[in-house]
Protein backbone atom coordinates (compact mmCIF):
# COMPACT_ATOMS: atom_id res chain seq x y z
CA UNK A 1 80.41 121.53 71.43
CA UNK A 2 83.78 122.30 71.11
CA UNK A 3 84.22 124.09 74.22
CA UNK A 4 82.51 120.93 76.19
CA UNK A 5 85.06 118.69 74.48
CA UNK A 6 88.02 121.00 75.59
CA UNK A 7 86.81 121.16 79.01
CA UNK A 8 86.25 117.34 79.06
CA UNK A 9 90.10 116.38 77.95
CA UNK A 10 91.26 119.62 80.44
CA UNK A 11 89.42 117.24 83.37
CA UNK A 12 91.25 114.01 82.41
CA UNK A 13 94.72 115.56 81.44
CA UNK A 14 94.47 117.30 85.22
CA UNK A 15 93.83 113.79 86.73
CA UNK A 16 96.44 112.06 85.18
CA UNK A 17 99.01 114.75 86.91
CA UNK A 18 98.02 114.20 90.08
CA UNK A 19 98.25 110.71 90.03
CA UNK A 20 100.87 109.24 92.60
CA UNK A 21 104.19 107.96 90.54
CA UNK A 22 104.77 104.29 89.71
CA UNK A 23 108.33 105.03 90.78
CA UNK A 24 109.74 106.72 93.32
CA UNK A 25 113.44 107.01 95.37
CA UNK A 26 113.86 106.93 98.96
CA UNK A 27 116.72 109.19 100.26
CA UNK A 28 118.86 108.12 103.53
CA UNK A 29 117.24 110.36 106.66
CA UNK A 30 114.65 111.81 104.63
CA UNK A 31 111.08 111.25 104.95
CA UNK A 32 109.05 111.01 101.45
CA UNK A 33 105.05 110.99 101.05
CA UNK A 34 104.03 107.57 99.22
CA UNK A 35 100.76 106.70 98.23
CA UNK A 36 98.94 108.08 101.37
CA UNK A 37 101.95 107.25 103.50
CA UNK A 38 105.22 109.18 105.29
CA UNK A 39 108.21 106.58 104.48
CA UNK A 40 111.36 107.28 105.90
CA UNK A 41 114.44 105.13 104.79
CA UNK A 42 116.85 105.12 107.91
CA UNK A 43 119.46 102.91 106.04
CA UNK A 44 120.69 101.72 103.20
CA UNK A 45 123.94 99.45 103.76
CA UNK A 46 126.81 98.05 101.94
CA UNK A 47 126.67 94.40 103.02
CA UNK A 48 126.05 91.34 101.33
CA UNK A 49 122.93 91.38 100.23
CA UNK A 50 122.86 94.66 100.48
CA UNK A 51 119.59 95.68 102.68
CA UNK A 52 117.75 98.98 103.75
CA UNK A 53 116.09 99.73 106.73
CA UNK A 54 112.93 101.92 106.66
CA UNK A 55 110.12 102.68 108.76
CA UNK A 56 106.35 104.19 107.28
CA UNK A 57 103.47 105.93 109.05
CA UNK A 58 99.98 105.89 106.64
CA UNK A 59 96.94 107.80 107.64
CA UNK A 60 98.96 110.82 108.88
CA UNK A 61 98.84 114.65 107.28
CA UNK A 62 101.23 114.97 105.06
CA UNK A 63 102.43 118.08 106.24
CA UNK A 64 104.02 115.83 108.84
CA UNK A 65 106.85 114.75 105.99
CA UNK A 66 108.60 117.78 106.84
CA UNK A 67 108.49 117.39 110.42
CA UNK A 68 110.71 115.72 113.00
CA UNK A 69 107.76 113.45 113.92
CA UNK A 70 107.15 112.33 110.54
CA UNK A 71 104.79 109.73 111.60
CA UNK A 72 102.77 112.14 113.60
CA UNK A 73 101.83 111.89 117.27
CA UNK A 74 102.12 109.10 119.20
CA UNK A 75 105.56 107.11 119.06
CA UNK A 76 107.57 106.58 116.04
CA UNK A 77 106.73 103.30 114.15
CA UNK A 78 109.54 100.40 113.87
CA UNK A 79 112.05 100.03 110.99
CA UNK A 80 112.24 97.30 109.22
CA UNK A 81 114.30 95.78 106.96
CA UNK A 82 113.86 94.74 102.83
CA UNK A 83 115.90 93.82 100.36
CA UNK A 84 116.26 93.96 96.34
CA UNK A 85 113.06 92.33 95.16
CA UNK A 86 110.97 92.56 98.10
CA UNK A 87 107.58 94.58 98.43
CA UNK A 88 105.92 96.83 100.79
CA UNK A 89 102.77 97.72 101.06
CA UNK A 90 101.87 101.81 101.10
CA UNK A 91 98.49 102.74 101.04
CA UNK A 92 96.87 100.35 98.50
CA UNK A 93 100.07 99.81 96.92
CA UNK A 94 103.05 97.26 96.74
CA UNK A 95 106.41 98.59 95.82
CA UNK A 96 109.14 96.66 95.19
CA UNK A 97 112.71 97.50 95.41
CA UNK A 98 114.32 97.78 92.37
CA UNK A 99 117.81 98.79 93.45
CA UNK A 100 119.54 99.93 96.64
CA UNK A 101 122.32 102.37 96.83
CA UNK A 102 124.30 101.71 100.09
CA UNK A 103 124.36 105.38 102.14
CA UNK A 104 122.73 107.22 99.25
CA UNK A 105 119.08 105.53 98.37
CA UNK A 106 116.31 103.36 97.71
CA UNK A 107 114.40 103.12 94.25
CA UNK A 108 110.97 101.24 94.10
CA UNK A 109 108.47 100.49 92.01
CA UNK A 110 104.93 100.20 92.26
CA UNK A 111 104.14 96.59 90.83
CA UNK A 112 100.90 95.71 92.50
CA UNK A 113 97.20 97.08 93.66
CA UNK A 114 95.11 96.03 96.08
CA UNK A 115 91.83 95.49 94.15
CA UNK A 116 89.63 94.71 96.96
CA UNK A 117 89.03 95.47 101.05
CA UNK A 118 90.95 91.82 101.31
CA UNK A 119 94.41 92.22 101.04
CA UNK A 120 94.54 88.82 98.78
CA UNK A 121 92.95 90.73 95.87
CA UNK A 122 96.01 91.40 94.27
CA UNK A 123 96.22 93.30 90.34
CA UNK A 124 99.53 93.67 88.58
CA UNK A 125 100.33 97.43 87.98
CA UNK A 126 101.27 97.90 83.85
C-alpha cells in the first residue's frame, strides 16, 4: 500500500514540473518556446509608452526555437506590436505584459485560459 501511494504522489509531483510557467521573459532577438508556440521579441523600445514588437509561430516543432526559421517553413509571420498591460494569446493562453525593458526584454504573465473551443470562454489563471 505504501509503495502504490509513493508511486501515486511520484506521478503528480512529475506533472506539476512539466507544466509550462505562469511567467516567462522574452529576450531582444531571441526566440523562446511558449505554451505550444516559438515567440520571438524583435523589439523592445524606449519611447513613450514604451512598446515591443514581437512576432509568434504555434503549431511548429520546437526544435525550430533554435533555428534561424524559428517559425518553421513557409515565410516568417508578422510582428506586431503590444504594450504594458496588453495580452496575447499563445497556445490556449493569454499573457499579459507585465513590464518592458527597452533593448533588453519582455516579462509576461499568464493571466487567462481558454476554457472552451470558442475563444470567448475565458478563465482567470490564479
Amino acid at each position: 500500500m505504501k509503495i502504490h501511494s509513493l508511486v501515486i504522489a511520484t506521478i503528480v509531483l512529475a506533472a506539476c514540473g512539466r507544466a509550462e510557467p505562469t511567467e516567462i521573459e522574452l529576450q531582444v532577438g531571441k526566440a523562446a518556446r511558449v505554451n505550444g508556440c516559438n515567440v520571438f521579441l524583435h523589439h523592445a523600445l524606449a519611447q513613450d509608452p514604451v512598446i515591443a514588437d514581437l512576432a509568434y509561430a504555434c503549431d511548429v516543432p520546437e526544435s525550430f526555437v533554435t533555428e534561424k526559421n524559428w517559425w518553421g517553413e513557409g515565410t516568417q509571420p508578422p510582428a506586431s506590436s503590444i504594450y504594458v498591460g496588453e495580452c496575447q494569446r499563445f497556445g490556449m493562453k493569454f499573457y499579459c505584459v507585465e513590464s518592458i525593458e527597452p533593448g533588453v526584454s519582455v516579462k509576461m504573465r499568464a493571466t487567462y485560459e481558454v476554457t472552451h473551443r470558442r475563444i470567448d470562454h475565458l478563465r482567470p489563471i490564479r
